[in-house]
Protein backbone atom coordinates (compact mmCIF):
# COMPACT_ATOMS: atom_id res chain seq x y z
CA UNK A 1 26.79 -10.57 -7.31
CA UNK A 2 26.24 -7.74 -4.82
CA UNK A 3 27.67 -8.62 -1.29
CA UNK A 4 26.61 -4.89 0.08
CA UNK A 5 23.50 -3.84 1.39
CA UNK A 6 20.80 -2.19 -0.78
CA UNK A 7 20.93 1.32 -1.39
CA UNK A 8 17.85 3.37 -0.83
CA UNK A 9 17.43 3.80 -4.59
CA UNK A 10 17.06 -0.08 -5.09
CA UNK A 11 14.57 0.04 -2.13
CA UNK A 12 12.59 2.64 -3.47
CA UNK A 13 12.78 0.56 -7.18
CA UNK A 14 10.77 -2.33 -5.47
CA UNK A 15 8.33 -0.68 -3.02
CA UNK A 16 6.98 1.80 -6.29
CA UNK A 17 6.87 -1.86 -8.32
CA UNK A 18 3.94 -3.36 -7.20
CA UNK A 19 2.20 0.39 -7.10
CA UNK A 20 2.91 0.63 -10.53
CA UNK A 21 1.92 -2.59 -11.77
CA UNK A 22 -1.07 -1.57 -9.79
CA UNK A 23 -1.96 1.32 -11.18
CA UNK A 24 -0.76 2.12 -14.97
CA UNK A 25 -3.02 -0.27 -16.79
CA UNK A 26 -6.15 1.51 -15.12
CA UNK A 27 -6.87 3.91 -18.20
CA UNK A 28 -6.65 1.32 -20.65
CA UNK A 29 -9.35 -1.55 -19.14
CA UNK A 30 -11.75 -0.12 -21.82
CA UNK A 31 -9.47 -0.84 -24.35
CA UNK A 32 -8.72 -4.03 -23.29
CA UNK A 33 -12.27 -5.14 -23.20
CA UNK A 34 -12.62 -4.02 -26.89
CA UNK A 35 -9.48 -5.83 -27.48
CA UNK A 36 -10.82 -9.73 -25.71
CA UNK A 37 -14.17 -8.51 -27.00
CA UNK A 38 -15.81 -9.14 -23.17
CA UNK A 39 -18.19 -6.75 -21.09
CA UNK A 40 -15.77 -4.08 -18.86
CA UNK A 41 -16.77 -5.90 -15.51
CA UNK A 42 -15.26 -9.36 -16.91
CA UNK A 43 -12.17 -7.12 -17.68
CA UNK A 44 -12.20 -5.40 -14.04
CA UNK A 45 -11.46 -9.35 -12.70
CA UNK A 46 -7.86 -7.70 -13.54
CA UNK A 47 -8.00 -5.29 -10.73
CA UNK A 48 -9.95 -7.03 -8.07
CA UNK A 49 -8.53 -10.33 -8.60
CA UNK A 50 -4.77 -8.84 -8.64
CA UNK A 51 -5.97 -7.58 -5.06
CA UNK A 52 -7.16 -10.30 -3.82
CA UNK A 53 -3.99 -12.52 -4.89
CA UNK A 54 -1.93 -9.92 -3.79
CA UNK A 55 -3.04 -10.13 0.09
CA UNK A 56 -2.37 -14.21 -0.14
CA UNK A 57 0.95 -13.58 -2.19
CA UNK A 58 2.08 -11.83 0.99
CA UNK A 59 1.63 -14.26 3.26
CA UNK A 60 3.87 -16.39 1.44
CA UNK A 61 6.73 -14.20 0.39
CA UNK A 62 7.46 -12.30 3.39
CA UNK A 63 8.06 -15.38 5.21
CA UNK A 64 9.91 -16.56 2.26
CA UNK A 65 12.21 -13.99 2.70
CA UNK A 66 13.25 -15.18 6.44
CA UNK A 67 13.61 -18.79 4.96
CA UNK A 68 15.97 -18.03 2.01
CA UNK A 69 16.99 -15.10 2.25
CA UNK A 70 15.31 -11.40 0.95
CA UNK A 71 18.29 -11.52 -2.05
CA UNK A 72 17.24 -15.14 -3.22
CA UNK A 73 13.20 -13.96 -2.85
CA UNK A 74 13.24 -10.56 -4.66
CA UNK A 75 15.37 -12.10 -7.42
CA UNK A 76 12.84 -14.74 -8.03
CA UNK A 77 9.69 -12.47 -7.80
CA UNK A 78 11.43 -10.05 -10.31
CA UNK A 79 12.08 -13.27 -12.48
CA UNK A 80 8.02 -14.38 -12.13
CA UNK A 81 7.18 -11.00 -12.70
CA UNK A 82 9.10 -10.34 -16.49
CA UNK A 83 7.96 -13.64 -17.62
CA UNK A 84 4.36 -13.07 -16.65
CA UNK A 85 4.62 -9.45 -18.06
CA UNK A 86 6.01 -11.19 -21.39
CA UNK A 87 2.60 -13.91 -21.20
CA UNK A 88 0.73 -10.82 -21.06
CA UNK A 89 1.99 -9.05 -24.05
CA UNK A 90 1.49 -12.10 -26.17
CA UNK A 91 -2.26 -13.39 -24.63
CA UNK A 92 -4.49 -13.36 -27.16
CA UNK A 93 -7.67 -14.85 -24.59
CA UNK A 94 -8.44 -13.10 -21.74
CA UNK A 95 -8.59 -16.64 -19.96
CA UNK A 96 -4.91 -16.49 -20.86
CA UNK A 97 -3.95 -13.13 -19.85
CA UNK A 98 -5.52 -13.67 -16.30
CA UNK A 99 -3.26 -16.23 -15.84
CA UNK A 100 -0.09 -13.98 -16.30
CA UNK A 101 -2.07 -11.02 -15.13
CA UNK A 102 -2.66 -12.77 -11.50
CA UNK A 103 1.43 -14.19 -11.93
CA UNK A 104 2.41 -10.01 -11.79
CA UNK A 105 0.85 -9.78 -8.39
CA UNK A 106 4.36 -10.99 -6.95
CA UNK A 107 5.22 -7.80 -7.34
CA UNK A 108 3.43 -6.78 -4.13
CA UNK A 109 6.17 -8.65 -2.60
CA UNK A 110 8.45 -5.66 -3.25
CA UNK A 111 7.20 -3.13 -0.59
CA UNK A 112 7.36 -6.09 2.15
CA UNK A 113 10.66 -7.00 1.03
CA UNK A 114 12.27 -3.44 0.89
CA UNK A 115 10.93 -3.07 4.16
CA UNK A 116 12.50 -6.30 5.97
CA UNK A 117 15.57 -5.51 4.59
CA UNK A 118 15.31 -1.67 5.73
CA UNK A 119 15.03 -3.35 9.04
CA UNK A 120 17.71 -5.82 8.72
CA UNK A 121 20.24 -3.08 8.05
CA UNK A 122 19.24 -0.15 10.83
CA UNK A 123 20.00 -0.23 14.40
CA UNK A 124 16.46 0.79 15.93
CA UNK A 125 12.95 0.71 14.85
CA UNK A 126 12.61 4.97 14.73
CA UNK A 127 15.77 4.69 11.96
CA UNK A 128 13.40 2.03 10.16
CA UNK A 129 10.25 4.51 10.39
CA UNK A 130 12.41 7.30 9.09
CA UNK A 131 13.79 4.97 6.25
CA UNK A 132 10.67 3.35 5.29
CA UNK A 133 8.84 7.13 5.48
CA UNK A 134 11.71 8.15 2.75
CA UNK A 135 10.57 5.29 0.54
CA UNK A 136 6.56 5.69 1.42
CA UNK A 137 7.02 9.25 0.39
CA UNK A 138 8.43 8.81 -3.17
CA UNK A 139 6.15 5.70 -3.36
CA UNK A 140 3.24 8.39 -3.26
CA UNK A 141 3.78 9.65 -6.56
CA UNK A 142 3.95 6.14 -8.14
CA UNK A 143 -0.36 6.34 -7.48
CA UNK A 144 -0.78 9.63 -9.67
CA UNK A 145 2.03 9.57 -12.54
CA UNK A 146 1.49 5.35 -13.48
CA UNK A 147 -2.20 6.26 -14.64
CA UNK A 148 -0.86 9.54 -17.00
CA UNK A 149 1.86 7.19 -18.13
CA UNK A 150 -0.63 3.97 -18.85
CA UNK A 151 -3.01 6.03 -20.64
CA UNK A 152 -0.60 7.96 -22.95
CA UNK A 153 0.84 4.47 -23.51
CA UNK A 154 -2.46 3.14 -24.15
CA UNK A 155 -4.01 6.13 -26.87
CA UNK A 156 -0.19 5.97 -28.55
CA UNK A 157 0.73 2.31 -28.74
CA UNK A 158 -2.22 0.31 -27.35
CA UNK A 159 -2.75 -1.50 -24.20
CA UNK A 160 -0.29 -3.94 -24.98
CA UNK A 161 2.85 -1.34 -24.48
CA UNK A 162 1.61 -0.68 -21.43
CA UNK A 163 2.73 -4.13 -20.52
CA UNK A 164 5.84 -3.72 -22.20
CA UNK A 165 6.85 -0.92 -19.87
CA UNK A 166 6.00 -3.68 -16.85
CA UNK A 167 8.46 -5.57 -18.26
CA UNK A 168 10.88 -3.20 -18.36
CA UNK A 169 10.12 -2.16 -14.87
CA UNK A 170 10.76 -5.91 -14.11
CA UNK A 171 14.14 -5.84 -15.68
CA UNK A 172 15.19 -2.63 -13.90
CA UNK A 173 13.80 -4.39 -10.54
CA UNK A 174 15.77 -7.89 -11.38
CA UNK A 175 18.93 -5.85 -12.13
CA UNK A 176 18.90 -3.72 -9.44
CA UNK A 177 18.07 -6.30 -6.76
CA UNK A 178 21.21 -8.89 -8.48
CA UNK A 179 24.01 -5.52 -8.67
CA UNK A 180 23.01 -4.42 -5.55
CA UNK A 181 21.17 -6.05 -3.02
CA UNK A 182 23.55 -8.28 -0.82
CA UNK A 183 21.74 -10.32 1.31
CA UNK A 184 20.45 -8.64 4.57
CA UNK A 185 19.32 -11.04 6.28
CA UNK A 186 21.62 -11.21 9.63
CA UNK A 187 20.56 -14.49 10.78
CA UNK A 188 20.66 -17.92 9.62
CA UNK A 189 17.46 -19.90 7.67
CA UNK A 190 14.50 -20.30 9.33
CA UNK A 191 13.23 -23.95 9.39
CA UNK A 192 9.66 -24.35 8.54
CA UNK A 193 8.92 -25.04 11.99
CA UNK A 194 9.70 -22.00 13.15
CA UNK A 195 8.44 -19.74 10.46
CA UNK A 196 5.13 -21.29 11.85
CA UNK A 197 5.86 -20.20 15.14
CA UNK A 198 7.15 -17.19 14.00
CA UNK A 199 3.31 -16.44 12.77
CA UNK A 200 2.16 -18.01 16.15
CA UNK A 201 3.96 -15.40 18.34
CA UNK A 202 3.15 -12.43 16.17
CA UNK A 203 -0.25 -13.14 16.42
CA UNK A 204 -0.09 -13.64 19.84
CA UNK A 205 1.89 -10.47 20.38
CA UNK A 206 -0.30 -7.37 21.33
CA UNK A 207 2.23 -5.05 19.71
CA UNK A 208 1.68 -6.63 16.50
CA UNK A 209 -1.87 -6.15 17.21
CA UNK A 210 -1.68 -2.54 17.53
CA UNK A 211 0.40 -1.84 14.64
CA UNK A 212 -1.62 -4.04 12.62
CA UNK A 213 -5.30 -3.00 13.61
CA UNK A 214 -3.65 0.70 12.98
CA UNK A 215 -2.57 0.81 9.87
CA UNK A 216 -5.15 -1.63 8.47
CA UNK A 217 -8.08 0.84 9.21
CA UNK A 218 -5.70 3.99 7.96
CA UNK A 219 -5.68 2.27 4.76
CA UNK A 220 -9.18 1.06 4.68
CA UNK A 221 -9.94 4.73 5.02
CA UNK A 222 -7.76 5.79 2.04
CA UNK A 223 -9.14 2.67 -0.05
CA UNK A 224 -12.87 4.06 1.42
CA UNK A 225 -12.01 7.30 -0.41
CA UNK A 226 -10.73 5.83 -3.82
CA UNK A 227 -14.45 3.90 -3.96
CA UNK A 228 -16.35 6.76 -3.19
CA UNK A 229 -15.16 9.77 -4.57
CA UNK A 230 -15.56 8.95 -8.39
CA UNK A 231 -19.02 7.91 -7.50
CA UNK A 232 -19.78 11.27 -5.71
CA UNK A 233 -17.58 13.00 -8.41
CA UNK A 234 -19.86 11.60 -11.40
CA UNK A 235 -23.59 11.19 -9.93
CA UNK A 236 -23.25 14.22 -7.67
CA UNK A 237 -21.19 17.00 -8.54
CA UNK A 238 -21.33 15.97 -12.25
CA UNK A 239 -17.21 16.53 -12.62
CA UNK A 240 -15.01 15.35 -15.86
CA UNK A 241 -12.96 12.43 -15.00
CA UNK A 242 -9.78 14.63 -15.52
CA UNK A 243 -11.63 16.63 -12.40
CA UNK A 244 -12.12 13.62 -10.09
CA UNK A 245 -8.52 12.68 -10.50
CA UNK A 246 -7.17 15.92 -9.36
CA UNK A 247 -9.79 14.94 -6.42
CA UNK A 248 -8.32 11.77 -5.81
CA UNK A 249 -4.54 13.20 -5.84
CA UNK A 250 -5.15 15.34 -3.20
CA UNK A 251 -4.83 12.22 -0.72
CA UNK A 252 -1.27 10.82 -2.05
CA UNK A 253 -0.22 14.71 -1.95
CA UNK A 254 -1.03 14.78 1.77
CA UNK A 255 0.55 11.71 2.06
CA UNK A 256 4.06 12.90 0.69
CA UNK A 257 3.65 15.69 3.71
CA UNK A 258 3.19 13.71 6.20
CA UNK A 259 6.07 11.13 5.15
CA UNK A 260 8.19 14.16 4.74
CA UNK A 261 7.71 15.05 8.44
CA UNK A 262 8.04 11.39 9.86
CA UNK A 263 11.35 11.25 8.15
CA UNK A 264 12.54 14.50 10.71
CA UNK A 265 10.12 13.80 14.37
CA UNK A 266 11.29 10.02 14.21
CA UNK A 267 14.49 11.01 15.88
CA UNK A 268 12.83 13.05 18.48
CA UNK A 269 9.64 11.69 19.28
CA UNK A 270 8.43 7.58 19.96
CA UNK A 271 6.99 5.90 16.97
CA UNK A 272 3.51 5.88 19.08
CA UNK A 273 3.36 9.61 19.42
CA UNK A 274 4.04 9.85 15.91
CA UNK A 275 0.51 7.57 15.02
CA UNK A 276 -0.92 9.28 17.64
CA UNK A 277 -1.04 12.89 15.70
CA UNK A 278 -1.75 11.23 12.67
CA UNK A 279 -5.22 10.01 14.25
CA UNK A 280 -5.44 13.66 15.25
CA UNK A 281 -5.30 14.97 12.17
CA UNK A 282 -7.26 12.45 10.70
CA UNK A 283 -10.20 13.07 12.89
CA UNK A 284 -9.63 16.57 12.36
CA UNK A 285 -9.90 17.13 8.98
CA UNK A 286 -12.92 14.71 8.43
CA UNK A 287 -15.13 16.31 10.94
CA UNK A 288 -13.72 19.87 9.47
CA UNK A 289 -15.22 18.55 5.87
CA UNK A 290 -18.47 17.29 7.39
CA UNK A 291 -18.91 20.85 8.86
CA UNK A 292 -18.07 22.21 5.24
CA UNK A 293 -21.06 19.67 4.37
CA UNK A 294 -23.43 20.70 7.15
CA UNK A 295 -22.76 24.48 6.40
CA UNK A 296 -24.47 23.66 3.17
CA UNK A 297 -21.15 24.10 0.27
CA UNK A 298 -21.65 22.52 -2.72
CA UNK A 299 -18.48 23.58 -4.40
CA UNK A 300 -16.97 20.01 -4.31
CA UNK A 301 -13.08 22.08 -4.24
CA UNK A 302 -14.21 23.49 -1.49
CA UNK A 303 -15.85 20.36 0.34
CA UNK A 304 -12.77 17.81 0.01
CA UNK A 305 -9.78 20.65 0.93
CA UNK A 306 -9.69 19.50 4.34
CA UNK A 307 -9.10 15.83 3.20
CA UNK A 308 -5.59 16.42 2.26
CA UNK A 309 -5.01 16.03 5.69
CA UNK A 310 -6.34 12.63 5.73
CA UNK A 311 -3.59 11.95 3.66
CA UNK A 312 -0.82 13.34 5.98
CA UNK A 313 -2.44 11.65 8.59
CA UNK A 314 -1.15 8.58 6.84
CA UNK A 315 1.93 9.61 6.13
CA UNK A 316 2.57 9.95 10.11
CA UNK A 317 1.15 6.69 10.77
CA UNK A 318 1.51 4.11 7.86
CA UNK A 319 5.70 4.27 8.12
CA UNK A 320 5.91 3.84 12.06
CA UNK A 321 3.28 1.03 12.00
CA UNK A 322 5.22 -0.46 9.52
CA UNK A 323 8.41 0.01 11.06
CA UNK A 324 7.05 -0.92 14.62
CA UNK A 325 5.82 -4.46 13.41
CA UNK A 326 8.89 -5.83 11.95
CA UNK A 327 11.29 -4.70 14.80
CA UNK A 328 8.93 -6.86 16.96
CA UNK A 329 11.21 -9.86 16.29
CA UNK A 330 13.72 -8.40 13.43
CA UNK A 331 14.40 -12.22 12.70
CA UNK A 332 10.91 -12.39 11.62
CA UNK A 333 10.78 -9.18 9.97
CA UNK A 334 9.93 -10.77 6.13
CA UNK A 335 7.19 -12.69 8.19
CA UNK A 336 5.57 -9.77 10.13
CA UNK A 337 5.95 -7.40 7.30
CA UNK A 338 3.96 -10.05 4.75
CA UNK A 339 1.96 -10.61 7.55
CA UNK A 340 0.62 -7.16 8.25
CA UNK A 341 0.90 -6.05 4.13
CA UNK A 342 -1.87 -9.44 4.22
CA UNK A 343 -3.68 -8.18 6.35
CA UNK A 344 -4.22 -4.54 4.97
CA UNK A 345 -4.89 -5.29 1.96
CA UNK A 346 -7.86 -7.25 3.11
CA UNK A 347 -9.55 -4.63 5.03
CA UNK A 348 -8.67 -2.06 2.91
CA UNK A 349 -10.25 -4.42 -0.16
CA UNK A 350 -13.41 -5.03 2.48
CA UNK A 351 -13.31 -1.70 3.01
CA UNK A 352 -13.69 -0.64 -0.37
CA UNK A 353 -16.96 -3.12 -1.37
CA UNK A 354 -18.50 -2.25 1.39
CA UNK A 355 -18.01 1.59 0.34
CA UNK A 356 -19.31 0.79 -2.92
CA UNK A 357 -22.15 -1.40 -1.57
CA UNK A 358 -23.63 1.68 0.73
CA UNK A 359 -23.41 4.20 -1.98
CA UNK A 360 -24.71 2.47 -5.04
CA UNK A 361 -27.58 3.92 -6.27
CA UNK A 362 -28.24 7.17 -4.56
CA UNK A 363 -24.38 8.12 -3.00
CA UNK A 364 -24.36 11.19 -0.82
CA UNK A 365 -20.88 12.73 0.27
CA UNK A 366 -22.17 12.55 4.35
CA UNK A 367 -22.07 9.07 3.47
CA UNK A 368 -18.67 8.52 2.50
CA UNK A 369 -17.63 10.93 5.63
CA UNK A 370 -19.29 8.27 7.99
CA UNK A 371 -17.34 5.19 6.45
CA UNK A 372 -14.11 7.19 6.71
CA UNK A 373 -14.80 8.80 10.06
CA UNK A 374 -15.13 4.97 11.38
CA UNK A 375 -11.83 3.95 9.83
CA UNK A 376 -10.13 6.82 11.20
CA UNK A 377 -11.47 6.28 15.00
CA UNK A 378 -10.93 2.27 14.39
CA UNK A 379 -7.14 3.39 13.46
CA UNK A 380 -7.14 5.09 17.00
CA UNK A 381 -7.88 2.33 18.61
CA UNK A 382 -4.89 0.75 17.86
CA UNK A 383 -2.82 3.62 18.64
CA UNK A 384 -4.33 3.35 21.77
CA UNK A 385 -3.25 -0.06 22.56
CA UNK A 386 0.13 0.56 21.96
CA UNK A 387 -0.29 3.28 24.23
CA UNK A 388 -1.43 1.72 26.81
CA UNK A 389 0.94 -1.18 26.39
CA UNK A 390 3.94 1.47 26.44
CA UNK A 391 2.73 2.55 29.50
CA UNK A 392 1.90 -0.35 31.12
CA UNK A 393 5.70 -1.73 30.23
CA UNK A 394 6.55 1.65 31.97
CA UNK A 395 4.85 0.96 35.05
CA UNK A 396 6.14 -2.48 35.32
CA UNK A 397 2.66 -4.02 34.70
CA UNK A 398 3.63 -6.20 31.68
């Protein structure tokens, strides 16, 4: 049994986990409703009900983690998650598969895990953004290699393998987290009393407020894009799916970027200032493509270049956020970082229906600027809370 922290290669196992059992089964719904012989939007229930389970998974195991321990919690989620990946392989009703299908969403648990314990073993929250930035950045790719992989998987060996890998992936998680994750939690159990008033005084904390209102609408705006762009990609600009997903990559390139710089500016600049240019650039590079749109361009390459920005505009504010919630009580950090993975996911998922909601039918591209644009200045606000907040502590106010 490990008695040593985790290295960063275990960390980045369990963060790209959920991604990945995410993702790689995308390419092969089709395939799976010819398989359960039901209409594609019965089979979909596998994506949107994941999410949904996913935000209320993480209100359980981050807080969890601060009871027993983030060893004791990852090993059991990686145990859930083989068995439910082995329930999958062998369902032979959909009714069935759902059942394991929805089990696999403890998987989620990984990034809110790796990121607690990233906290428990650094000395200040700008180390945590830089180490949590390392394993956001790498996490990126998980988003546009696990579709390639599930559809070769599916076209080769049939959906079912692509559940098989899953498992695997749950067996490299399980052994990783058992050789090599010691337990990082520094303090003792929390009692269930006080995990409840561990969520009572994050809640009532306006730092957690910030962080969370922050990187809630930075995602919404990424999860805004991902809704509208295949819609605008097929009705509009009449692309080949292969097309749109070189669209939709552009993002999680950006993304990398802006991870890549957060990693270096963390040990010079405050977390805040970090967010702070990430709104920046955010707002910059939408109203840069809604000039491109006003100026008439059609040439859809042309259009969405600006929006890899977007994506580094992430990548300099998803890492600090993260990092700045859980060092707001480090005993709580399993708590606050379910708490705030909870509460993304939500928006983002809100996000995203409403997206699809105000483009069905007739989508235009100014549309899907608008939604976006609001994110992005929503995300500002809660920078500028914290900034105000910092400056207020300054000045002796609070």
């Amino acid at each position: 049994m490990a008695k040593s922290p985790p290295q960063l290669a275990t960390l980045i196992l369990m963060a790209i986990w959920g991604v990945l059992s995410l993702n790689m089964f995308l390419p092969a719904l089709p395939s799976m409703a010819d398989s359960f012989q039901i209409s594609y939007a019965t089979v979909s229930l596998a994506v949107s009900g994941y999410m949904y389970l996913t935000g209320a998974l993480l209100l359980v195991i981050g807080p969890l983690s601060d009871i027993i321990g983030r060893r004791r919690t990852s090993l059991a989620a990686a145990s859930i998650f083989v068995v439910a990946s082995v329930g999958a392989i062998l369902a032979t009703r959909f009714d069935v598969f759902m059942v394991f299908r929805l089990l696999q969403g403890v998987a989620v648990g990984g990034f809110s895990l790796s990121q607690a314990a990233i906290r428990d073993t650094t000395d200040s929250q700008e180390q945590a953004a830089s180490r949590i930035a390392i394993v956001a950045m790498v996490m990126a790719i998980g988003p546009m290699l696990a579709p390639m992989v599930g559809g070769f998987l599916d076209v080769q060996f049939g959906w079912r393998a692509i559940f098989v890998a899953l498992c695997l992936l749950g067996l490299a998680v399980l052994g990783f987290c058992y050789f090599d994750m010691g337990e990082t939690r520094r303090d003792g159990a929390l009692s269930f009393s006080e995990r409840v008033q561990g969520y009572r005084s994050l809640l009532a904390t306006p730092q957690f407020w910030g962080f969370a209102v922050t990187q809630a609408f930075a995602l919404g705006m990424f999860f805004a894009f991902l809704t509208g762009m295949p819609l605008l990609g097929q009705q509009v600009f009449k692309l080949e799916p292969s097309q749109v997903g070189l669209l939709l990559g552009m993002l999680p390139l950006g993304y990398i970027a802006g991870n890549f710089y957060t990693t270096r500016k963390t040990r010079t600049l405050d977390l805040v200032t970090i967010m702070e240019r990430g709104r920046l650039v955010g707002l910059g590079s939408i109203l840069a493509t809604m000039a491109v749109v006003a100026l008439g361009v059609t040439n859809p390459w042309i259009i969405f270049a600006p929006l890899v920005f977007c994506g580094a505009a992430n990548g300099l504010t998803m890492a600090p956020s993260n990092a700045g919630a859980v060092s707001i009580n480090p005993r709580l950090a399993g708590t606050a970082a379910g708490l705030m993975g909870a509460m993304s996911t939500a928006t983002g998922a809100s996000i995203a229906s409403l997206t699809a909601w105000l483009m069905a039918g007739s989508p235009t591209t100014m549309t899907l600027l608008v939604i976006m644009l609001v994110c992005v200045v929503l995300s500002g606000v809660g920078v500028q809370i914290l900034r105000w907040l910092q400056r207020s502590a300054a000045l002796g106010v609070l």
